[in-house]
C-alpha atoms as a PDB file:
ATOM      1  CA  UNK A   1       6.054  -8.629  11.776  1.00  0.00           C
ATOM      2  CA  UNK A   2       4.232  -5.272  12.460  1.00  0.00           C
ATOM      3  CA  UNK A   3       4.678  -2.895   9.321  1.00  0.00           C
ATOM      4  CA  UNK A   4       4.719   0.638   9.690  1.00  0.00           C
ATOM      5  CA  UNK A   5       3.260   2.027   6.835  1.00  0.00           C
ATOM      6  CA  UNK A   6       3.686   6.141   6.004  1.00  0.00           C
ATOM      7  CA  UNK A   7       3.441   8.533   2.813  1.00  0.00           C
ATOM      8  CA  UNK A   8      -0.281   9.658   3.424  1.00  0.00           C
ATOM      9  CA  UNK A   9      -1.945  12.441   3.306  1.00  0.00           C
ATOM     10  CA  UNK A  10      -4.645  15.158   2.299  1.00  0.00           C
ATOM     11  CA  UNK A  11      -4.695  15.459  -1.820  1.00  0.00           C
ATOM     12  CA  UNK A  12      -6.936  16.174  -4.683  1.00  0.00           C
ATOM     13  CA  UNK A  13      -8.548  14.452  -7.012  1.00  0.00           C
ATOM     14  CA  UNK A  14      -5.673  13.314 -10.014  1.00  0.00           C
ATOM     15  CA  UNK A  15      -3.093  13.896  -7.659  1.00  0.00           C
ATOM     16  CA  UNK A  16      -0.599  11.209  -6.176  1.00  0.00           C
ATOM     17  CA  UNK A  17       0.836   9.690  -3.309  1.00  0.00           C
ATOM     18  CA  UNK A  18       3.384   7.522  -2.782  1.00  0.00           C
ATOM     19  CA  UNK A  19       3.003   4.802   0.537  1.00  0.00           C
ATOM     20  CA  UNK A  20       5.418   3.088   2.281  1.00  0.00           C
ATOM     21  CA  UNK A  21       5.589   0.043   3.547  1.00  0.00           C
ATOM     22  CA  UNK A  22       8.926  -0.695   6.448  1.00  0.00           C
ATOM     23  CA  UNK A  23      10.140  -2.705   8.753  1.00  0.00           C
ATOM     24  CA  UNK A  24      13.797  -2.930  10.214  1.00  0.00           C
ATOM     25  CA  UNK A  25      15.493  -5.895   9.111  1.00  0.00           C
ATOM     26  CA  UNK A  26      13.130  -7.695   7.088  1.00  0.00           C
ATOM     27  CA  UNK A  27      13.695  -9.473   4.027  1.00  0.00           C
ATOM     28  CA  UNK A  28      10.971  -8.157   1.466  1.00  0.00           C
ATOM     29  CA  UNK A  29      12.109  -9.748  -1.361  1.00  0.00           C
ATOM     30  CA  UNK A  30      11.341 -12.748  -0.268  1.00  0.00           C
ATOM     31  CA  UNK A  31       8.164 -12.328   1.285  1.00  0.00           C
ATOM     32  CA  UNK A  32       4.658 -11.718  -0.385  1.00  0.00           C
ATOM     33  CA  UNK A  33       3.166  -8.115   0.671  1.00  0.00           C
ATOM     34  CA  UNK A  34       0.097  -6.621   0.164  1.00  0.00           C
ATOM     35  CA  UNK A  35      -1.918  -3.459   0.421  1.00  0.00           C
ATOM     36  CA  UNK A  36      -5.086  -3.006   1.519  1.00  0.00           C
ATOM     37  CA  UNK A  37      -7.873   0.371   1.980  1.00  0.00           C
ATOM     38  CA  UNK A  38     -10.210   0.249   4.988  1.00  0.00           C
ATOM     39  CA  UNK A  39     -12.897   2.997   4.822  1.00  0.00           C
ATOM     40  CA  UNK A  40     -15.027   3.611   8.227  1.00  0.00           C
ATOM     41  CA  UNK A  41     -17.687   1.292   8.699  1.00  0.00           C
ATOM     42  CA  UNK A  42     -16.439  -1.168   6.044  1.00  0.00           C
ATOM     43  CA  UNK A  43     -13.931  -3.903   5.923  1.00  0.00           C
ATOM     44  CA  UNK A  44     -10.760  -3.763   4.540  1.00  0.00           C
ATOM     45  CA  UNK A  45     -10.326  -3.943   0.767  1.00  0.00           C
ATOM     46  CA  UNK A  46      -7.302  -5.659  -1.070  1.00  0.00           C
ATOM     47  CA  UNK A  47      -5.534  -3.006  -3.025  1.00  0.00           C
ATOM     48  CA  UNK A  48      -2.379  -4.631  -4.538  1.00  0.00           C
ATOM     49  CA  UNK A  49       0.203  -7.577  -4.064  1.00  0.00           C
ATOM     50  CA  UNK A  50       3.455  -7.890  -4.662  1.00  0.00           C
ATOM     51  CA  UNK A  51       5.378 -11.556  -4.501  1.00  0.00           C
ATOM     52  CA  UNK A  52       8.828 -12.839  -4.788  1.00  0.00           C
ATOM     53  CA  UNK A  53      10.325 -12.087  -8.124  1.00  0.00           C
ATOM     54  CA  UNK A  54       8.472  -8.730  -8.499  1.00  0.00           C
ATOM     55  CA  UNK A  55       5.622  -9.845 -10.141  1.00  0.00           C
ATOM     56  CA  UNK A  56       2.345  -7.871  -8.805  1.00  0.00           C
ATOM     57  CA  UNK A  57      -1.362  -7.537  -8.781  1.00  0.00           C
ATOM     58  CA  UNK A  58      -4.011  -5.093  -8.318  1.00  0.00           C
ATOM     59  CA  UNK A  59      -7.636  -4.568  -7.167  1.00  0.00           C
ATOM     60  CA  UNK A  60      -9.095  -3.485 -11.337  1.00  0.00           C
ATOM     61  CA  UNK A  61     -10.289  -0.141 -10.273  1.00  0.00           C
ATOM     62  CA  UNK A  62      -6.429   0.951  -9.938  1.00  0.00           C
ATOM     63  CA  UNK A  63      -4.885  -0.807 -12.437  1.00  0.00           C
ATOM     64  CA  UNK A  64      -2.762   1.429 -14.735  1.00  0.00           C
ATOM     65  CA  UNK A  65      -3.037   4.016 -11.406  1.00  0.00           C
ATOM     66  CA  UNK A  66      -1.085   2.236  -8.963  1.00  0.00           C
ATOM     67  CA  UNK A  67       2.542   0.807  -9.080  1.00  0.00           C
ATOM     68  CA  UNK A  68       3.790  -1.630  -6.395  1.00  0.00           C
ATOM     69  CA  UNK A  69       7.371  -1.943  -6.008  1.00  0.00           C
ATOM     70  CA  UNK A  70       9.829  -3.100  -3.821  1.00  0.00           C
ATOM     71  CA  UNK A  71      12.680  -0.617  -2.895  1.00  0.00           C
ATOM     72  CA  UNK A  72      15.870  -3.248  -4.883  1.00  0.00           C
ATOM     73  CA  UNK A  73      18.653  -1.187  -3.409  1.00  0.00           C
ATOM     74  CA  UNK A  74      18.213  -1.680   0.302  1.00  0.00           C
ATOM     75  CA  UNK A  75      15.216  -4.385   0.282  1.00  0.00           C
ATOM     76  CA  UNK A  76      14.172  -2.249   3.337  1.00  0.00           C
ATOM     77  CA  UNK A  77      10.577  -1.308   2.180  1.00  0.00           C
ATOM     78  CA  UNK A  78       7.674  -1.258  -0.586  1.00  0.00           C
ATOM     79  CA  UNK A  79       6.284   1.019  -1.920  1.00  0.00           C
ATOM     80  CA  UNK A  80       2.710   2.072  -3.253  1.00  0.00           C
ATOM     81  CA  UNK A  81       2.852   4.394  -5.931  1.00  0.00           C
ATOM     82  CA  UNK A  82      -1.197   6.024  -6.342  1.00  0.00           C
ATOM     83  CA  UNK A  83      -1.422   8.271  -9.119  1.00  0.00           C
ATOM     84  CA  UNK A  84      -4.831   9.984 -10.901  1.00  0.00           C
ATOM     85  CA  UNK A  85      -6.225   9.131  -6.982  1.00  0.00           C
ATOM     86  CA  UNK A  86      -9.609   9.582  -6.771  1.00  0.00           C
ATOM     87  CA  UNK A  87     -12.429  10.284  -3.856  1.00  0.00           C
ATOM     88  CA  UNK A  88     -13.348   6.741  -3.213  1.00  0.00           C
ATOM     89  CA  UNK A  89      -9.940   6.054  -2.563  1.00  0.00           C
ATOM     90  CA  UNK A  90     -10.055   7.839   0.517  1.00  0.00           C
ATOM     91  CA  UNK A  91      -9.937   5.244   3.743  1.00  0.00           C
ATOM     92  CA  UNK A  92      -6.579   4.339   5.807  1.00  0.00           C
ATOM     93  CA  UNK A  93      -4.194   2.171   4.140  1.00  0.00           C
ATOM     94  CA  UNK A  94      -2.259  -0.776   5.281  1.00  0.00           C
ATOM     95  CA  UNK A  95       0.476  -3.188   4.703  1.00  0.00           C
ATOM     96  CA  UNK A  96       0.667  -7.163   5.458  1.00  0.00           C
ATOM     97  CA  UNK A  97       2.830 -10.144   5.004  1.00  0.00           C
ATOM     98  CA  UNK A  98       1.103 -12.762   3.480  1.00  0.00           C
ATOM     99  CA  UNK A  99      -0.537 -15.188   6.210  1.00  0.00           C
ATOM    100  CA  UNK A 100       0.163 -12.945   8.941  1.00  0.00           C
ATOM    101  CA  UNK A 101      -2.373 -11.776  11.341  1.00  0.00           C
ATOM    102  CA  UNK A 102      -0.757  -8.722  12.150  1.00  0.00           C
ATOM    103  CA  UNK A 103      -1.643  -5.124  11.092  1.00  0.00           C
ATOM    104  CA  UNK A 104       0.246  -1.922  11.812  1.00  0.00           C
ATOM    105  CA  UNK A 105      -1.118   1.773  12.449  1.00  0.00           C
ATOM    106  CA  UNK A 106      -1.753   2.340   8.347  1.00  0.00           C
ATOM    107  CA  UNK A 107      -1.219   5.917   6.886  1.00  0.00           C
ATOM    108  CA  UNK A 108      -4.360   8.028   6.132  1.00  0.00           C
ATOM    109  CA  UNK A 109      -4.706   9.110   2.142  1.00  0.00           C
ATOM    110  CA  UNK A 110      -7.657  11.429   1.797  1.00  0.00           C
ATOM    111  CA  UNK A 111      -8.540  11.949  -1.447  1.00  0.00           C
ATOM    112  CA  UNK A 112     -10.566  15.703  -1.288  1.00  0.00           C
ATOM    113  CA  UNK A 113     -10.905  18.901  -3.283  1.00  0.00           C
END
């Protein structure tokens, strides 16, 4: 499934973003989706992961920053809530099903002053 991933943007340091994560008609809640950052240059970093059940994960330089969540009332999309963002955090971020090969067009988040 190709993702399309949205909710990026130009901000400051401290400020937030939310990203999200959709595709028509698939189940999220039962599927295990992560985020990752890709910076020029670099490969991509793992950012967060959220499985079945709700439970979730993050990368330790965002924990207490970033809240993963799955939208309960439609199942339609997740969401990647960024708060306190900060410069490094800048790159273009994606979405992906676990064991899928398949990336979509990620969402820029530029984290600037």
């Amino acid at each position: 499934v190709k993702f399309v991933e949205s909710g990026g943007g130009l901000v400051r340091p401290g400020g937030s973003l939310r990203l999200s994560c959709a595709a028509p008609g698939f189940a999220f809640s039962e599927a295990i989706i992560s985020w990752y950052r890709q910076v020029p240059g670099q490969a991509r970093q793992w950012v967060a992961t959220i499985v079945p059940g709700g439970d979730t994960r993050y990368t330790d330089s965002v924990k207490g920053r970033f809240t993963l969540y799955r939208d309960v009332a439609t199942n339609a999309a997740v969401y990647l809530q960024m708060d306190n963002l900060k410069h490094e955090e800048t790159g273009v971020y994606y979405c992906q099903e676990y064991g899928s090969k398949t990336w979509g067009e990620g969402t820029q988040v530029t984290v600037s002053l």
